[in-house]
C-alpha atoms as a PDB file:
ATOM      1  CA  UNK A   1     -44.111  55.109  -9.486  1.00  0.00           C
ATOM      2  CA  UNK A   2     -41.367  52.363  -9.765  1.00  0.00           C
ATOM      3  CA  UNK A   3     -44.280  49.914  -9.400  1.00  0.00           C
ATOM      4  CA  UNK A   4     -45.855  51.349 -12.687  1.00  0.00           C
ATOM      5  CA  UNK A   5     -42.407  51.142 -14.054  1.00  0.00           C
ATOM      6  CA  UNK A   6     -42.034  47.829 -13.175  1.00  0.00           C
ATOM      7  CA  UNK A   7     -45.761  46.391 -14.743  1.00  0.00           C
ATOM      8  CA  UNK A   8     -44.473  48.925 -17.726  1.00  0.00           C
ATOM      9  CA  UNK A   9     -41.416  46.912 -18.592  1.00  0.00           C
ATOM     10  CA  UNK A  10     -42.638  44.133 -17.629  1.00  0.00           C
ATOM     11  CA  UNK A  11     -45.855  44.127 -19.806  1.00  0.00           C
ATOM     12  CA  UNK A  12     -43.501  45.330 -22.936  1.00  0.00           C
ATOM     13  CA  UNK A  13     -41.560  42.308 -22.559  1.00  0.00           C
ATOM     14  CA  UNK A  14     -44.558  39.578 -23.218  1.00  0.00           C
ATOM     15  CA  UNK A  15     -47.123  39.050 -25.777  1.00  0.00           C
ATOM     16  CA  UNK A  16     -49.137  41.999 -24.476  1.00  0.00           C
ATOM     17  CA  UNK A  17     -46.666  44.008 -26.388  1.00  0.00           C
ATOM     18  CA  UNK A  18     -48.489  43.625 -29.685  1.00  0.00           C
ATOM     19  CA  UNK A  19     -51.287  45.344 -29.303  1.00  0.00           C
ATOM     20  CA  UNK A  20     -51.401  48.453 -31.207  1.00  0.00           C
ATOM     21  CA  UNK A  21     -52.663  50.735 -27.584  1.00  0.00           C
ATOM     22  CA  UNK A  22     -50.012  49.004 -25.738  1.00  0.00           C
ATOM     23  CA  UNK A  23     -47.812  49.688 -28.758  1.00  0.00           C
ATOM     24  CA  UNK A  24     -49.265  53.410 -28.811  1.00  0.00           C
ATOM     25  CA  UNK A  25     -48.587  53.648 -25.141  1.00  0.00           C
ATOM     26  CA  UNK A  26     -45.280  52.105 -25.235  1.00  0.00           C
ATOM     27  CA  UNK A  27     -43.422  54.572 -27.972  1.00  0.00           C
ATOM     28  CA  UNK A  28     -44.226  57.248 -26.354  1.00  0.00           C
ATOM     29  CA  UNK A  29     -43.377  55.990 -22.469  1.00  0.00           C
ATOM     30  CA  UNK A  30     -40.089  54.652 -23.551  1.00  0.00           C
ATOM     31  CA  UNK A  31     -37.816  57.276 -22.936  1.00  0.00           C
ATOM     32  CA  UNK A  32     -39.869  58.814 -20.073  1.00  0.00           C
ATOM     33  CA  UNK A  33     -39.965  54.988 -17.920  1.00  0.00           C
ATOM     34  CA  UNK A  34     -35.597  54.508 -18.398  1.00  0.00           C
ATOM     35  CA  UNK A  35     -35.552  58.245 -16.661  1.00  0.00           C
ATOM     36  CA  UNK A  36     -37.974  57.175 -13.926  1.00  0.00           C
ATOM     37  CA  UNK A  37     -36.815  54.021 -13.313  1.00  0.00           C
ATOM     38  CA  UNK A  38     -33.414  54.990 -12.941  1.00  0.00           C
ATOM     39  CA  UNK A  39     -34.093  57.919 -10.990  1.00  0.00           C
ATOM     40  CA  UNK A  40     -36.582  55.900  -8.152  1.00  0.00           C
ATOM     41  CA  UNK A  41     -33.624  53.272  -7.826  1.00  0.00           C
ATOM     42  CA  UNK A  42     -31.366  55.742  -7.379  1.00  0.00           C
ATOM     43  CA  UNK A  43     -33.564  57.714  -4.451  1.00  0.00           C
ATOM     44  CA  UNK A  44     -34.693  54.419  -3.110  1.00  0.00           C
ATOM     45  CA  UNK A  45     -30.796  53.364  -2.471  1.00  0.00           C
ATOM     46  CA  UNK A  46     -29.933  56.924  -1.076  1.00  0.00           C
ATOM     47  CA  UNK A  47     -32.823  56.776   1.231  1.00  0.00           C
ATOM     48  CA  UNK A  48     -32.013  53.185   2.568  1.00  0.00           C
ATOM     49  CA  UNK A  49     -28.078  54.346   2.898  1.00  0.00           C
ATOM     50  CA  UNK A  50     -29.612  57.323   4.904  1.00  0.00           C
ATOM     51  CA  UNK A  51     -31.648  55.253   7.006  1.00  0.00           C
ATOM     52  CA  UNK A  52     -28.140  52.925   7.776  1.00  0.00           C
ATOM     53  CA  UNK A  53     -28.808  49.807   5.835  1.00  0.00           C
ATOM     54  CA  UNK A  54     -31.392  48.849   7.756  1.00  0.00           C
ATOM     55  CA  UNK A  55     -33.568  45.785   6.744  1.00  0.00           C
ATOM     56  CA  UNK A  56     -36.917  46.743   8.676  1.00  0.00           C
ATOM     57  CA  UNK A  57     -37.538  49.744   6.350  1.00  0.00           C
ATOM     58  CA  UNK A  58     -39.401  49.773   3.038  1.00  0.00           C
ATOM     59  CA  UNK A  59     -36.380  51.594   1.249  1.00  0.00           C
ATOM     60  CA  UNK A  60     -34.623  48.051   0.705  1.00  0.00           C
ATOM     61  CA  UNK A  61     -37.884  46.621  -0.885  1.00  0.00           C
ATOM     62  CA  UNK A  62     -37.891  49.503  -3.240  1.00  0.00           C
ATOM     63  CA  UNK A  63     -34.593  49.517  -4.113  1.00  0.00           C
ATOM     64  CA  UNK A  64     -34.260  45.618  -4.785  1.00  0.00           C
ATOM     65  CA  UNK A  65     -37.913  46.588  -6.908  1.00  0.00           C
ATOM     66  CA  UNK A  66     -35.966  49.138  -8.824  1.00  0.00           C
ATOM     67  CA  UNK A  67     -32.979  46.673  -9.913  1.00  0.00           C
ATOM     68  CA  UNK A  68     -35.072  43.914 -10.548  1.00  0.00           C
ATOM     69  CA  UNK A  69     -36.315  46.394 -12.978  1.00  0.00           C
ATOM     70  CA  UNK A  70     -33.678  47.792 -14.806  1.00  0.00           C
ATOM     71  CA  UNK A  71     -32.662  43.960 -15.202  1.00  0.00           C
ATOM     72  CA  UNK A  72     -35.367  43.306 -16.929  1.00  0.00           C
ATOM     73  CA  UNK A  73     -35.352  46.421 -19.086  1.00  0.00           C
ATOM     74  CA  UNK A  74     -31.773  45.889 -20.247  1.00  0.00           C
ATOM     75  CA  UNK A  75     -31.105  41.692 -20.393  1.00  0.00           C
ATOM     76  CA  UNK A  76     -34.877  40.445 -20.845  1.00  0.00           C
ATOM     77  CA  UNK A  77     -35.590  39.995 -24.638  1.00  0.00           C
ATOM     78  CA  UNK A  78     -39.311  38.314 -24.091  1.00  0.00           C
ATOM     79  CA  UNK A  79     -41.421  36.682 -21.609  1.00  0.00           C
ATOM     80  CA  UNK A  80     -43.597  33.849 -22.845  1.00  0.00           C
ATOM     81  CA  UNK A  81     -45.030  30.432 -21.471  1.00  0.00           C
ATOM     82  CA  UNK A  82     -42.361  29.006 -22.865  1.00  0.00           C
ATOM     83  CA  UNK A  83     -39.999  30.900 -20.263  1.00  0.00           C
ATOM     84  CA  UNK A  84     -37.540  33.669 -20.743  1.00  0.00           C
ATOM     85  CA  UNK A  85     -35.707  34.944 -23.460  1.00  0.00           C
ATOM     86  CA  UNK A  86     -32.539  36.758 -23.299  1.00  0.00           C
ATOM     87  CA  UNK A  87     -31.287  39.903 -25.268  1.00  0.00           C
ATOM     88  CA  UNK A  88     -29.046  38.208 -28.101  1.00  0.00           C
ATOM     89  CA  UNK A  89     -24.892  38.733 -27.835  1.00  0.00           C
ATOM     90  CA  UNK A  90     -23.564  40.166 -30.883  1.00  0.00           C
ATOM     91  CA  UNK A  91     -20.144  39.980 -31.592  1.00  0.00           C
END
């Protein structure tokens, strides 16, 4: 699931985004992906506490997956050949 969430954000943040499925798909996942990917971070970091920080276990993986995507849902503005754009500071 957090892999989906990942390829979700991840897609919505280059040019695949303006397609009118993706765009389709997109609206209506919004909401529904910020839950998920919040909530599979969160078990992923409870289940590698439980298992006692241990690096051998796929808990860490997941975890690190899950903030690598909530990074990109909340500082990543667009991702083009060009390279990376990020979310503008207003004042």
């Amino acid at each position: 699931m957090l892999l989906f969430c990942f390829i979700f954000w991840f897609l919505s943040k280059t040019e695949v985004a303006g397609f009118v499925l993706f765009g389709v798909v997109y609206e209506m996942g919004v909401f529904p992906m910020i839950l998920l990917a919040v909530l599979c971070t969160l078990y992923f970091l409870v289940r590698w506490i439980m298992n006692r920080f241990t690096l051998s276990k796929i808990y860490i993986y997941g975890f690190l997956l899950g903030v690598i995507t909530l990074l990109i849902m909340r500082f990543i503005f667009s991702i083009t050949l060009d390279g990376i754009t990020l979310m503008p500071r207003y004042n």
